[in-house]
PDB file of N, CA and C in Angstrom:
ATOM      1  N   UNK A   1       0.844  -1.184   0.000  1.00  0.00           N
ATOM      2  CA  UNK A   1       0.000   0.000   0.000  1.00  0.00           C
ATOM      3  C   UNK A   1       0.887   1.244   0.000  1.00  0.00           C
ATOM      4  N   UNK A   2       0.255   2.111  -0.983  1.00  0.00           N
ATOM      5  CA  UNK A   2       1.301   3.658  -0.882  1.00  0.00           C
ATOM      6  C   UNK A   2       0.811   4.375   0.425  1.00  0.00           C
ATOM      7  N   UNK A   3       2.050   4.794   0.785  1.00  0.00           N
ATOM      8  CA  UNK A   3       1.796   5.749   1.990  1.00  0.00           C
ATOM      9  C   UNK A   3       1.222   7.192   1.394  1.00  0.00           C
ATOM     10  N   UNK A   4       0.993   7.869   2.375  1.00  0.00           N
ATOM     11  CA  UNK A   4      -0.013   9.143   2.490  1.00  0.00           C
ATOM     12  C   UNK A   4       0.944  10.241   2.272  1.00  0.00           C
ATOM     13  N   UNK A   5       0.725  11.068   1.089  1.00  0.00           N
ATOM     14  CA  UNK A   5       1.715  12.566   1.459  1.00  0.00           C
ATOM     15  C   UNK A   5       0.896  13.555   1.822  1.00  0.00           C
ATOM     16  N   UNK A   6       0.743  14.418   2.851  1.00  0.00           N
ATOM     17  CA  UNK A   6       0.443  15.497   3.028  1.00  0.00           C
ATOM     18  C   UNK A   6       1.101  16.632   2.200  1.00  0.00           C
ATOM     19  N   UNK A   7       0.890  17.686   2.116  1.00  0.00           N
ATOM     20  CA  UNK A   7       1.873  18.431   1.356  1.00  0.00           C
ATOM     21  C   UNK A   7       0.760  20.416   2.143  1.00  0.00           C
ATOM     22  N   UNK A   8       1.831  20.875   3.005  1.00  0.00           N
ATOM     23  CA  UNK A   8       1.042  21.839   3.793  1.00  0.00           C
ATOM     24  C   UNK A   8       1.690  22.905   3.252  1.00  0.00           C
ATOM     25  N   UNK A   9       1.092  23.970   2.507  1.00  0.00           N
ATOM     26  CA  UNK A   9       1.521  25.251   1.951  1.00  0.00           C
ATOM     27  C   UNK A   9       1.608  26.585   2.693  1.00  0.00           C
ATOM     28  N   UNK A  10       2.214  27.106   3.335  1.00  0.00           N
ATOM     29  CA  UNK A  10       1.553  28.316   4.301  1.00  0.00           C
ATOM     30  C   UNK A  10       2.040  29.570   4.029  1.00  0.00           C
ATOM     31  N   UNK A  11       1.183  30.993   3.623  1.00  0.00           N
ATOM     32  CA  UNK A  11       2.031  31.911   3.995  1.00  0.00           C
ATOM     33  C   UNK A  11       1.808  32.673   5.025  1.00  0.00           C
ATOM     34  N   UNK A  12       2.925  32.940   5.854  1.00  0.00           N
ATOM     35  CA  UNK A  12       2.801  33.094   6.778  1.00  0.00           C
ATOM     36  C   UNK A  12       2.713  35.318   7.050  1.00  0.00           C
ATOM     37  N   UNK A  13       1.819  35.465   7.892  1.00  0.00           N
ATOM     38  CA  UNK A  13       1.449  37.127   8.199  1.00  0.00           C
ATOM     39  C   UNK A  13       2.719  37.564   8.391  1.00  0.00           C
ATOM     40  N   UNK A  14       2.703  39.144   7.522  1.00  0.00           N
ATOM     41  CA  UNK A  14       4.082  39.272   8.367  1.00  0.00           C
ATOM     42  C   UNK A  14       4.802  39.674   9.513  1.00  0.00           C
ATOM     43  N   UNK A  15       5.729  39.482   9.841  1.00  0.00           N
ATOM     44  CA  UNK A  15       6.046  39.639  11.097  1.00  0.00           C
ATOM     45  C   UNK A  15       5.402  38.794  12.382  1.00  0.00           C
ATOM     46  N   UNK A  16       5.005  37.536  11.889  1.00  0.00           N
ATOM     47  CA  UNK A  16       4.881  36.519  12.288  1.00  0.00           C
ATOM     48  C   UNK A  16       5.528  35.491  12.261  1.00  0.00           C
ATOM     49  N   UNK A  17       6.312  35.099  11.321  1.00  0.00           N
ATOM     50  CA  UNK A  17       7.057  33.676  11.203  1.00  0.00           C
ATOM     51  C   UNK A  17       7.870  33.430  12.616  1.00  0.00           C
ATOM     52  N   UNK A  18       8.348  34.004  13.308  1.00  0.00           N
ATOM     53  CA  UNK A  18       9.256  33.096  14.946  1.00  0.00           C
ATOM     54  C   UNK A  18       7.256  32.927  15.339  1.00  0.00           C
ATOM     55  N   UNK A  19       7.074  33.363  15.931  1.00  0.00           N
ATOM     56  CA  UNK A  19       5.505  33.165  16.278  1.00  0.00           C
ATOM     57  C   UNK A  19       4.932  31.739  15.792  1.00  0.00           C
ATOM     58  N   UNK A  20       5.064  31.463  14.168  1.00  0.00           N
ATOM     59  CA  UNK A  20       4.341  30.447  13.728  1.00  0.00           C
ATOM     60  C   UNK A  20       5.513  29.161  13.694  1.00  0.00           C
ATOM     61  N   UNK A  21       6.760  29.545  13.600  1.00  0.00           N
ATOM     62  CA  UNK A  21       7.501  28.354  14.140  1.00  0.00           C
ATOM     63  C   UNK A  21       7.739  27.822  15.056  1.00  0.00           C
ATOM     64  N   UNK A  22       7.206  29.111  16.191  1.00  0.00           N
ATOM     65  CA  UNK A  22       7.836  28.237  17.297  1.00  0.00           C
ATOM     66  C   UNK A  22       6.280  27.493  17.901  1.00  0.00           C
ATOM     67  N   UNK A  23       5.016  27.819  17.389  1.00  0.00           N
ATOM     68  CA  UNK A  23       3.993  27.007  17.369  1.00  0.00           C
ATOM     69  C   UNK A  23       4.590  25.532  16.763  1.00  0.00           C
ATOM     70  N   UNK A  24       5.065  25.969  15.666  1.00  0.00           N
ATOM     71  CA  UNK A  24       5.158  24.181  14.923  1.00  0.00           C
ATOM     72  C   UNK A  24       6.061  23.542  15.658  1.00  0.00           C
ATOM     73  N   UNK A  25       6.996  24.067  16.150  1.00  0.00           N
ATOM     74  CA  UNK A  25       7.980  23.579  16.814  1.00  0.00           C
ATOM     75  C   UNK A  25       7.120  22.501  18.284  1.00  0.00           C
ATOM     76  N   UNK A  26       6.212  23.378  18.850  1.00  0.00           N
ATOM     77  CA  UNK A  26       5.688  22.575  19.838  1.00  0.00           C
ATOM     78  C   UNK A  26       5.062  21.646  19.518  1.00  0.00           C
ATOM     79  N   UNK A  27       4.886  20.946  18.337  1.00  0.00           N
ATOM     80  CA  UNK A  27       4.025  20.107  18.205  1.00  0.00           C
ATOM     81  C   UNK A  27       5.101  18.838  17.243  1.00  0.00           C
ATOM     82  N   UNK A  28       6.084  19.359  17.303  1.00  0.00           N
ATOM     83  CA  UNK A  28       6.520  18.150  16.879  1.00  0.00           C
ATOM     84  C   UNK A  28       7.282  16.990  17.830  1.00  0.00           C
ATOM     85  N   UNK A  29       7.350  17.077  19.158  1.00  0.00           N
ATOM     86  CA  UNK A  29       7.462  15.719  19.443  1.00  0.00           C
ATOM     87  C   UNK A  29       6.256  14.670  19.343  1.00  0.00           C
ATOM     88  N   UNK A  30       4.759  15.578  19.179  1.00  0.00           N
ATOM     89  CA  UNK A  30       3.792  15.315  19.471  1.00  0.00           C
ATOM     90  C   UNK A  30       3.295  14.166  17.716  1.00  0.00           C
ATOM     91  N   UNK A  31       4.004  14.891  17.038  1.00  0.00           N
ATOM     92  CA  UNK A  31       3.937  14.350  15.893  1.00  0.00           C
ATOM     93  C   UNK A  31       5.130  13.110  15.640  1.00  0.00           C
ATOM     94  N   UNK A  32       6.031  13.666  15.980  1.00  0.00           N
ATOM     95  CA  UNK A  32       7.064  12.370  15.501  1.00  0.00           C
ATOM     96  C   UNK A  32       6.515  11.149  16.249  1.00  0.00           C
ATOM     97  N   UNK A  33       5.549  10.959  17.255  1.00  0.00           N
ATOM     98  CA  UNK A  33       4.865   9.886  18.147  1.00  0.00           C
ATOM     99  C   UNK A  33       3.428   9.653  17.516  1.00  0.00           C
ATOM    100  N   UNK A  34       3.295  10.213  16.510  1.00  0.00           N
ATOM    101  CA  UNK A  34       1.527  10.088  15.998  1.00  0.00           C
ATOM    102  C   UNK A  34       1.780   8.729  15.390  1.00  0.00           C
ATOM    103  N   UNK A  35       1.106   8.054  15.530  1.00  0.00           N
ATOM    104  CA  UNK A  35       0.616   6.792  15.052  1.00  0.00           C
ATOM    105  C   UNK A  35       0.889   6.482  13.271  1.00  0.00           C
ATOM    106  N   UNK A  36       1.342   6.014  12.899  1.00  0.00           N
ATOM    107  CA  UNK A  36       1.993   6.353  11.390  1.00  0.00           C
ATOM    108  C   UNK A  36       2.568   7.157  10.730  1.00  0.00           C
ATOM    109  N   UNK A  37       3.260   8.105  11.581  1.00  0.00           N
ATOM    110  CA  UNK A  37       3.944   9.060  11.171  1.00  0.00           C
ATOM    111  C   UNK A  37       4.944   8.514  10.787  1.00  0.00           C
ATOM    112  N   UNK A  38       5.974   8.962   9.334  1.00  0.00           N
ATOM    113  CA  UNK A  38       6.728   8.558   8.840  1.00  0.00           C
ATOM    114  C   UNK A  38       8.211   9.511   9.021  1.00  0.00           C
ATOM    115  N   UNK A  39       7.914  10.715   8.257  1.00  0.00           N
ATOM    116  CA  UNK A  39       8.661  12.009   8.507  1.00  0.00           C
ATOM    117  C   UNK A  39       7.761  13.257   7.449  1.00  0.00           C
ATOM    118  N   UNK A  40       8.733  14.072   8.113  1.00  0.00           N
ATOM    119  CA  UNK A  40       8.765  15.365   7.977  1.00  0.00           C
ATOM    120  C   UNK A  40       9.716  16.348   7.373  1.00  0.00           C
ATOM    121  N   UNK A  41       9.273  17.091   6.313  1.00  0.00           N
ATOM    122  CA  UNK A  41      10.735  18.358   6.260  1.00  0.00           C
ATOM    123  C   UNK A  41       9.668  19.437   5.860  1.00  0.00           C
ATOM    124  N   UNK A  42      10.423  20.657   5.858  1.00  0.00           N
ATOM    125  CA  UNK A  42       9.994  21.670   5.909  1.00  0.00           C
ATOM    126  C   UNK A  42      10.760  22.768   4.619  1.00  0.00           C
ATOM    127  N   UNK A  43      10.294  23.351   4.019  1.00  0.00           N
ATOM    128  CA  UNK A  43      11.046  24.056   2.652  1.00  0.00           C
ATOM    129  C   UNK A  43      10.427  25.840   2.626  1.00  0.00           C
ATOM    130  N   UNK A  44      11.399  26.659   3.023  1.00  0.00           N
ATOM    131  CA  UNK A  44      11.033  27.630   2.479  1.00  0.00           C
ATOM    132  C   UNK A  44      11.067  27.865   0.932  1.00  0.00           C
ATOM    133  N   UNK A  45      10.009  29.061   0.697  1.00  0.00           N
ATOM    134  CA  UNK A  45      10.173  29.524  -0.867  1.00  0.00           C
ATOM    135  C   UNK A  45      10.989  30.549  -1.434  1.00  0.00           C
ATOM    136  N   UNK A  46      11.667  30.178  -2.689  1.00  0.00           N
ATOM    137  CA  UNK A  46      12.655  31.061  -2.741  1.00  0.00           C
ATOM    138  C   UNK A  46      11.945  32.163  -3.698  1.00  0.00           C
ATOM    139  N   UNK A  47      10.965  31.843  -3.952  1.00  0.00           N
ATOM    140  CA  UNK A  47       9.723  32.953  -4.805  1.00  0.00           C
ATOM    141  C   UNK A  47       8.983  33.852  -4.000  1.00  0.00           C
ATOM    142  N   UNK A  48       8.614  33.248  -2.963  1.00  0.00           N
ATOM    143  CA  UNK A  48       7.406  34.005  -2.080  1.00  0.00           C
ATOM    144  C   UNK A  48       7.644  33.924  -0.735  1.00  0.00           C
ATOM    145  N   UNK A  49       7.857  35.076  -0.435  1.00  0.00           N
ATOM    146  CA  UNK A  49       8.596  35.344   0.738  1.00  0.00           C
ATOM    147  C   UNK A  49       7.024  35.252   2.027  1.00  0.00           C
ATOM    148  N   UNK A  50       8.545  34.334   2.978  1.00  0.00           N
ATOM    149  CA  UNK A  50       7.120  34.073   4.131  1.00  0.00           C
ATOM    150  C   UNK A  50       6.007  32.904   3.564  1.00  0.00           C
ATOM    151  N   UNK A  51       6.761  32.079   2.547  1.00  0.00           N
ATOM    152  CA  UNK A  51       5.684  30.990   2.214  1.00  0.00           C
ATOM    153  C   UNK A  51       6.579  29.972   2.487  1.00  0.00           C
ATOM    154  N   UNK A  52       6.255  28.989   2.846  1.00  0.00           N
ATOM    155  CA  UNK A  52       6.495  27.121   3.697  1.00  0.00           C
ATOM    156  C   UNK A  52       6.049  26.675   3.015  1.00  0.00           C
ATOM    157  N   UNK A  53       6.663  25.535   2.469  1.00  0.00           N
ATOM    158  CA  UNK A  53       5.872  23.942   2.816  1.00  0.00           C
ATOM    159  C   UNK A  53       6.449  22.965   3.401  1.00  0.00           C
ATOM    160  N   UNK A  54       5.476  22.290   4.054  1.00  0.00           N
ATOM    161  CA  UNK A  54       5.636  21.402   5.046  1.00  0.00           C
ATOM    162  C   UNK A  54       4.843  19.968   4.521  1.00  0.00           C
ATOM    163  N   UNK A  55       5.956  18.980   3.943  1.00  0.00           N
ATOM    164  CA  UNK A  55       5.600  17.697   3.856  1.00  0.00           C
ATOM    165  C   UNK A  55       6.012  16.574   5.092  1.00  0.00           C
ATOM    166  N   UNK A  56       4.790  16.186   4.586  1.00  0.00           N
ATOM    167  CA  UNK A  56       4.932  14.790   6.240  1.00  0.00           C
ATOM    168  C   UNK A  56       4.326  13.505   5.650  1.00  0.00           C
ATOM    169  N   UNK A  57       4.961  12.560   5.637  1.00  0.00           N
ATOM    170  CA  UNK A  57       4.686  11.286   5.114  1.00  0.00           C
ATOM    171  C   UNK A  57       4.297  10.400   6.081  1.00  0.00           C
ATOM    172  N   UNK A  58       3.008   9.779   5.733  1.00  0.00           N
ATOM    173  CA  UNK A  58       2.210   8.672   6.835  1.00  0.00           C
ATOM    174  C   UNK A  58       1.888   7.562   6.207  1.00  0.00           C
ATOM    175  N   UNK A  59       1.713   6.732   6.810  1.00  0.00           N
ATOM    176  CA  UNK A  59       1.421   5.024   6.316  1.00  0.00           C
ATOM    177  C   UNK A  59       0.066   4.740   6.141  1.00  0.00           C
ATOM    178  N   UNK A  60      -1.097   5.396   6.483  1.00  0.00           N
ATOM    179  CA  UNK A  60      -2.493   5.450   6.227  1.00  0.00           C
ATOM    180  C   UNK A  60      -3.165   7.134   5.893  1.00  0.00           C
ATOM    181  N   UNK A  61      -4.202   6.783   5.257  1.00  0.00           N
ATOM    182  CA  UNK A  61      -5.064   7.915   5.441  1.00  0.00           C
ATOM    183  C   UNK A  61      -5.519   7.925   7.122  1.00  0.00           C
ATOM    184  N   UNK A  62      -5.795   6.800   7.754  1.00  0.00           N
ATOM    185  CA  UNK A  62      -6.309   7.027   9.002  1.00  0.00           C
ATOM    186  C   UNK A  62      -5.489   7.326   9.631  1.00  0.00           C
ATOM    187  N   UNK A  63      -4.281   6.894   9.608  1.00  0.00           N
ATOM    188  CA  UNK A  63      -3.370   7.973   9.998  1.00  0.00           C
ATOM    189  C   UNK A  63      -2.929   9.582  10.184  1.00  0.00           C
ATOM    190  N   UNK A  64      -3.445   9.767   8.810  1.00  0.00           N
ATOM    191  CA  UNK A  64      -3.440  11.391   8.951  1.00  0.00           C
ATOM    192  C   UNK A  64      -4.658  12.111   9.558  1.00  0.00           C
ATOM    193  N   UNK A  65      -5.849  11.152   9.680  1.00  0.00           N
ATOM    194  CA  UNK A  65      -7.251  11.431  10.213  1.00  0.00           C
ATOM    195  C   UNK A  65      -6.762  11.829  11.845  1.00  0.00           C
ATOM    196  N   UNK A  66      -6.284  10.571  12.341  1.00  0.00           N
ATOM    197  CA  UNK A  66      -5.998  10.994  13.849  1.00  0.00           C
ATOM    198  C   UNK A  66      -4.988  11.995  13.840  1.00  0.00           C
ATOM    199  N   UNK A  67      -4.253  12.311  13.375  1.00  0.00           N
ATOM    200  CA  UNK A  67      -3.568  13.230  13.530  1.00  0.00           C
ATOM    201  C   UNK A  67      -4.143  14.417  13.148  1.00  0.00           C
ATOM    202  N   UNK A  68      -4.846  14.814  12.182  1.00  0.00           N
ATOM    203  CA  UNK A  68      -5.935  16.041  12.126  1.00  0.00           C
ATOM    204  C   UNK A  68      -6.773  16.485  13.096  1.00  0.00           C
ATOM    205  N   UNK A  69      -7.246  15.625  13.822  1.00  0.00           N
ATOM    206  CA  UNK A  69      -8.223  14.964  14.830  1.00  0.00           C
ATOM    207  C   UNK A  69      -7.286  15.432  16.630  1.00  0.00           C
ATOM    208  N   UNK A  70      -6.323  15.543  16.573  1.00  0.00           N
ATOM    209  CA  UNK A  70      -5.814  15.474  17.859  1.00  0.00           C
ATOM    210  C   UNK A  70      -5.597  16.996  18.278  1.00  0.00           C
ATOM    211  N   UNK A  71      -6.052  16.646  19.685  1.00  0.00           N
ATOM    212  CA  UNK A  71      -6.365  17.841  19.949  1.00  0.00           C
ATOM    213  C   UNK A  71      -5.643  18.981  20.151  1.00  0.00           C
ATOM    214  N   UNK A  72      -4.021  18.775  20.601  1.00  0.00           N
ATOM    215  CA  UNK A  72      -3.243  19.748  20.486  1.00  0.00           C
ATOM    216  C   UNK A  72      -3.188  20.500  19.026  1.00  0.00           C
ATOM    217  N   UNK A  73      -2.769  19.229  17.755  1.00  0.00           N
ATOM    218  CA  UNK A  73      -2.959  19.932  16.485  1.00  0.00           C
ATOM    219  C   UNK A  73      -4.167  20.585  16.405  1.00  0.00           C
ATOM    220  N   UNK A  74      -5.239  20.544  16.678  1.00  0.00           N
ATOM    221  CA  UNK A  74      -6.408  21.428  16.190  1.00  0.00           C
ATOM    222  C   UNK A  74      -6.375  22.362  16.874  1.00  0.00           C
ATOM    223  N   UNK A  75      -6.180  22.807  18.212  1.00  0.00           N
ATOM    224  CA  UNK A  75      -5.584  23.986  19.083  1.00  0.00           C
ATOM    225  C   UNK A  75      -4.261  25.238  18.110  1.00  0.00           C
ATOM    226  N   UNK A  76      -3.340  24.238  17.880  1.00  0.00           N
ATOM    227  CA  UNK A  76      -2.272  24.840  16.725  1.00  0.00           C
ATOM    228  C   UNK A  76      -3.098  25.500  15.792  1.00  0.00           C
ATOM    229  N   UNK A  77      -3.920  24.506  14.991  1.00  0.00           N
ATOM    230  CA  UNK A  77      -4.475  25.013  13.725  1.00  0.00           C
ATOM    231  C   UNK A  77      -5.340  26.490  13.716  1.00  0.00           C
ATOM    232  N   UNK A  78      -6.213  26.477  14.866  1.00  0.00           N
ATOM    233  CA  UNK A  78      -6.929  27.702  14.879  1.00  0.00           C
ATOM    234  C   UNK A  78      -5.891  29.014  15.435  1.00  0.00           C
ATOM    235  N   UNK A  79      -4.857  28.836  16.396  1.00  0.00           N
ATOM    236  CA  UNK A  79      -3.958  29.686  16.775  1.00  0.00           C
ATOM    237  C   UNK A  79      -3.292  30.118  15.194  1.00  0.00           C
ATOM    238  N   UNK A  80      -2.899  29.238  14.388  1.00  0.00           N
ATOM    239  CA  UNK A  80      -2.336  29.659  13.450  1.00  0.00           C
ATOM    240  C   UNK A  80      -3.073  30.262  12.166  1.00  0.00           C
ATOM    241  N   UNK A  81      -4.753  30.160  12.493  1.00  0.00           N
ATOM    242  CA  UNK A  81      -5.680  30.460  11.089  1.00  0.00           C
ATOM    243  C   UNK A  81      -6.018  31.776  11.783  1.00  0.00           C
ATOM    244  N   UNK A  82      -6.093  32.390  13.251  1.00  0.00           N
ATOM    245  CA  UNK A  82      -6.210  33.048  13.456  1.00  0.00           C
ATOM    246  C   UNK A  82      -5.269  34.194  14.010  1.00  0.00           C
ATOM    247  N   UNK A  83      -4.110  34.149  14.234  1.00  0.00           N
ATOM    248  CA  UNK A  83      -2.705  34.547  14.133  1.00  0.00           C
ATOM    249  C   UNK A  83      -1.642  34.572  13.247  1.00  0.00           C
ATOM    250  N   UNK A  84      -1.304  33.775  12.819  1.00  0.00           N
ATOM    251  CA  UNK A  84      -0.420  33.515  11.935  1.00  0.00           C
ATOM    252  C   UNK A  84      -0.339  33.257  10.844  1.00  0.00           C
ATOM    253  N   UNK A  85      -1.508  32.759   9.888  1.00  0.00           N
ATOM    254  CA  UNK A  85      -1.761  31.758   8.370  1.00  0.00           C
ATOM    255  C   UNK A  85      -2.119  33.993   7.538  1.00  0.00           C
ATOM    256  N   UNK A  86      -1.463  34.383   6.779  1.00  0.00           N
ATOM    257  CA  UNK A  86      -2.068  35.104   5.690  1.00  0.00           C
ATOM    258  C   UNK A  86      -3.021  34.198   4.598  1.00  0.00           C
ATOM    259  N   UNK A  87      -2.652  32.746   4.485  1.00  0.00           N
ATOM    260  CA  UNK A  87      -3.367  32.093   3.759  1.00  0.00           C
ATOM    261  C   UNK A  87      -2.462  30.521   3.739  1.00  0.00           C
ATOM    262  N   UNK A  88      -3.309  29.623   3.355  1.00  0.00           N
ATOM    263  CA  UNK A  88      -2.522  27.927   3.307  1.00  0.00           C
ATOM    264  C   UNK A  88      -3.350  27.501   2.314  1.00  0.00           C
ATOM    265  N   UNK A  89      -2.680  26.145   1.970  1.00  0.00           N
ATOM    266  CA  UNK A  89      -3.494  25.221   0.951  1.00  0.00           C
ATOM    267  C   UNK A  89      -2.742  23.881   1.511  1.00  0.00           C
ATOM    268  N   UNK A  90      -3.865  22.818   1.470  1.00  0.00           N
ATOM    269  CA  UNK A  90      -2.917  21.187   1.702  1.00  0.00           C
ATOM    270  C   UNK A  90      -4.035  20.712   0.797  1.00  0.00           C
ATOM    271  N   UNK A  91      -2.780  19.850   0.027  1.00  0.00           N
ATOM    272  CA  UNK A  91      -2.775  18.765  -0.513  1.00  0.00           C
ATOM    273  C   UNK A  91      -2.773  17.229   0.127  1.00  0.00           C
ATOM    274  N   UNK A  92      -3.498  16.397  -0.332  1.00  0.00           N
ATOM    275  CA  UNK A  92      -3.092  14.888  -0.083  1.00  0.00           C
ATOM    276  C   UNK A  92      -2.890  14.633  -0.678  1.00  0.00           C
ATOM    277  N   UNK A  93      -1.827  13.494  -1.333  1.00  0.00           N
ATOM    278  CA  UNK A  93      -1.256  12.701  -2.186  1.00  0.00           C
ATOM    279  C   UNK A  93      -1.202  11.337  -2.076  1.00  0.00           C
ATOM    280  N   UNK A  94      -1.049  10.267  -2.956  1.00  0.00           N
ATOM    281  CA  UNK A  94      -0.622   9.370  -2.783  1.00  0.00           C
ATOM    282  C   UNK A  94       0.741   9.016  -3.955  1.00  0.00           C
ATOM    283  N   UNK A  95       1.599   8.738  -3.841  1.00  0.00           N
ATOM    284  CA  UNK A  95       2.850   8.771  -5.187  1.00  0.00           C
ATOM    285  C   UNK A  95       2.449   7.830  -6.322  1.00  0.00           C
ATOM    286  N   UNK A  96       2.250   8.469  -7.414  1.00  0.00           N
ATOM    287  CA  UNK A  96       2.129   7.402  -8.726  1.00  0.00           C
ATOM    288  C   UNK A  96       3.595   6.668  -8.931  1.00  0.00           C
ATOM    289  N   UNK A  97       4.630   6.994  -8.658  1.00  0.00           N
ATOM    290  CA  UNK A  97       6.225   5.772  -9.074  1.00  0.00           C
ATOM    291  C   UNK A  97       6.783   6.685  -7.646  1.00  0.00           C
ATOM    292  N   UNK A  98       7.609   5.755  -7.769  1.00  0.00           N
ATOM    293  CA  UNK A  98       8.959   6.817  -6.726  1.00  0.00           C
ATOM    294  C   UNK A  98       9.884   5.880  -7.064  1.00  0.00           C
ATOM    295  N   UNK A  99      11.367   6.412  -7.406  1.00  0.00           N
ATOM    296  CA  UNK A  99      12.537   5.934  -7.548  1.00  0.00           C
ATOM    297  C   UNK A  99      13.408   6.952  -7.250  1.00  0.00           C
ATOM    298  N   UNK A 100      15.013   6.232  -7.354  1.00  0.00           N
ATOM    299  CA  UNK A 100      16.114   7.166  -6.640  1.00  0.00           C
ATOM    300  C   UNK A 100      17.289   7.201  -7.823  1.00  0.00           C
ATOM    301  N   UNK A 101      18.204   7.383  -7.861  1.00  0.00           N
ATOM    302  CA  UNK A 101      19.147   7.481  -8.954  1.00  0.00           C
ATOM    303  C   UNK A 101      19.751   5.756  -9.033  1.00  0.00           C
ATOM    304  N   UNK A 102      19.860   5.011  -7.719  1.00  0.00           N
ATOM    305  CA  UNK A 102      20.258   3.424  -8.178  1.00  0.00           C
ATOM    306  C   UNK A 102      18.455   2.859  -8.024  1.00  0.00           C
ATOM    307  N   UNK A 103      17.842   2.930  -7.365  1.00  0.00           N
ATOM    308  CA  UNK A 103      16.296   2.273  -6.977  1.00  0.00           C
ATOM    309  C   UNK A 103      16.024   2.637  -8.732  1.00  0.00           C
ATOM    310  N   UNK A 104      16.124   2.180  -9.381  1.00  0.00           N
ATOM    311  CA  UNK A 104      15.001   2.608 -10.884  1.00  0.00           C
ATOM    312  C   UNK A 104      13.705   1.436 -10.703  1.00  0.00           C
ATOM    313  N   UNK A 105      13.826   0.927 -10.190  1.00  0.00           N
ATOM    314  CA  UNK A 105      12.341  -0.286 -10.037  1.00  0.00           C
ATOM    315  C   UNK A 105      11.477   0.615 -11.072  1.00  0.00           C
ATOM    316  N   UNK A 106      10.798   1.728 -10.160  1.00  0.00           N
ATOM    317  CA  UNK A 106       9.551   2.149 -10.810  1.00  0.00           C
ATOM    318  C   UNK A 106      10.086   3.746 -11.599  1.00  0.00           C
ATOM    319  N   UNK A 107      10.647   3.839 -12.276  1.00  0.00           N
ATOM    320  CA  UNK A 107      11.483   5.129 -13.443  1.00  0.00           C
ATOM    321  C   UNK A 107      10.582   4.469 -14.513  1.00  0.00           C
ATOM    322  N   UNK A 108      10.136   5.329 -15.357  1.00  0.00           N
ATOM    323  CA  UNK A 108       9.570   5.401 -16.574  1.00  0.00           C
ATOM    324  C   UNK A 108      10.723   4.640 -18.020  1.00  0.00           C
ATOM    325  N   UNK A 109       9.993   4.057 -18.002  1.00  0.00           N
ATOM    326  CA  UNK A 109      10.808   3.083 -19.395  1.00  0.00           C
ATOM    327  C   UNK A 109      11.935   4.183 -20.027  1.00  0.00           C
ATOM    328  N   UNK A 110      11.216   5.064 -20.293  1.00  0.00           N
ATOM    329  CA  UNK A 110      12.616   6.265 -21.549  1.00  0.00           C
ATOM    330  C   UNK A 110      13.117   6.534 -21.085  1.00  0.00           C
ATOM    331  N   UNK A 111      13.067   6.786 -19.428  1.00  0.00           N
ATOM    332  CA  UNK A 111      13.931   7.691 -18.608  1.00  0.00           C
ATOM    333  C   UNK A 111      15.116   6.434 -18.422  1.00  0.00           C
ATOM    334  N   UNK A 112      14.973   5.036 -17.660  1.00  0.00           N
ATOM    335  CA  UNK A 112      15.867   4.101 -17.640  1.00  0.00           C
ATOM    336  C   UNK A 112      16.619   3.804 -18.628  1.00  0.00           C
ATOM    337  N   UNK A 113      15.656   4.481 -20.083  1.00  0.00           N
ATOM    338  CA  UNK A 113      16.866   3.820 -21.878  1.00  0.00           C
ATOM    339  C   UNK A 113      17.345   5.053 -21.414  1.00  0.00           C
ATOM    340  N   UNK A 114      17.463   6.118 -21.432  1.00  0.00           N
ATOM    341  CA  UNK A 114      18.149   7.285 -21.932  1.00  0.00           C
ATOM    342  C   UNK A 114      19.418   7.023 -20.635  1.00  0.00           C
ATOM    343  N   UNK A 115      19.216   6.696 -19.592  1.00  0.00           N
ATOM    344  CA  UNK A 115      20.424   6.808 -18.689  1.00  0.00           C
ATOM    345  C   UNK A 115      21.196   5.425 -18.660  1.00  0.00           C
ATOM    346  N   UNK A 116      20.627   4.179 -19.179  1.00  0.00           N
ATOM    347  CA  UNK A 116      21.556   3.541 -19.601  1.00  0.00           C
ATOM    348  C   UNK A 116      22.500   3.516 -20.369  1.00  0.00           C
ATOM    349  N   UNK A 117      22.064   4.468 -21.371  1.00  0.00           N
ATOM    350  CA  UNK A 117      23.061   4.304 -22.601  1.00  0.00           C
ATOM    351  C   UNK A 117      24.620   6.055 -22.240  1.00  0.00           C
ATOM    352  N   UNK A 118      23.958   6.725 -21.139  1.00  0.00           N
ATOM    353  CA  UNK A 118      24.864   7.463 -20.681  1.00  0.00           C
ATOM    354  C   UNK A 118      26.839   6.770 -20.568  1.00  0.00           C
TER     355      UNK A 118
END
């Protein structure tokens, strides 16, 4: 079964970001212990200043349910829709292939001819 991508977009008000990190910050031991939690990274934008994303990979959708669901995160969430968020968007995903530069298992047929013959 493919695991779950979240994919959390945020921009953050300005003169808010220590404010909204150090919210996220409190919630991640809380997360690295959530029940199918896989990992996490975090990416600023080099386009849009004061915009994040925050991907977190889980092993179920019900996984990400309880974790939506828990009550510290939903405490976070409104502190941050009402303090901190200028605006967000999340995505769910699930991965159509994933491969690595030696993993080619699942690489697209042309992509594996064209780098073999490198």
């Amino acid at each position: 079964m493919n695991n779950i991508i979240v994919l959390f977009e945020v921009t953050v008000k300005n003169g808010k970001m220590d404010d909204y990190l150090k919210m996220a910050g409190s919630l991640k031991e809380s997360l690295a212990s959530a029940e199918g939690f896989i990992r996490s990274e975090r990416f600023s934008s080099l386009a849009a200043e004061g915009k994040l994303l925050s991907m977190s990979v889980w092993k179920s959708e019900e996984c990400v349910s309880k974790w939506r669901n828990l009550t510290a995160h939903r405490m976070a969430q409104k502190h941050g829709r009402i303090n901190d968020f200028a605006d967000y968007k999340i995505t769910v995903v699930t991965p159509v292939r994933t491969y690595t530069m030696t993993d080619r298992t699942e690489a697209p047929a042309d992509s594996n001819k064209y780098w073999e013959a490198q």
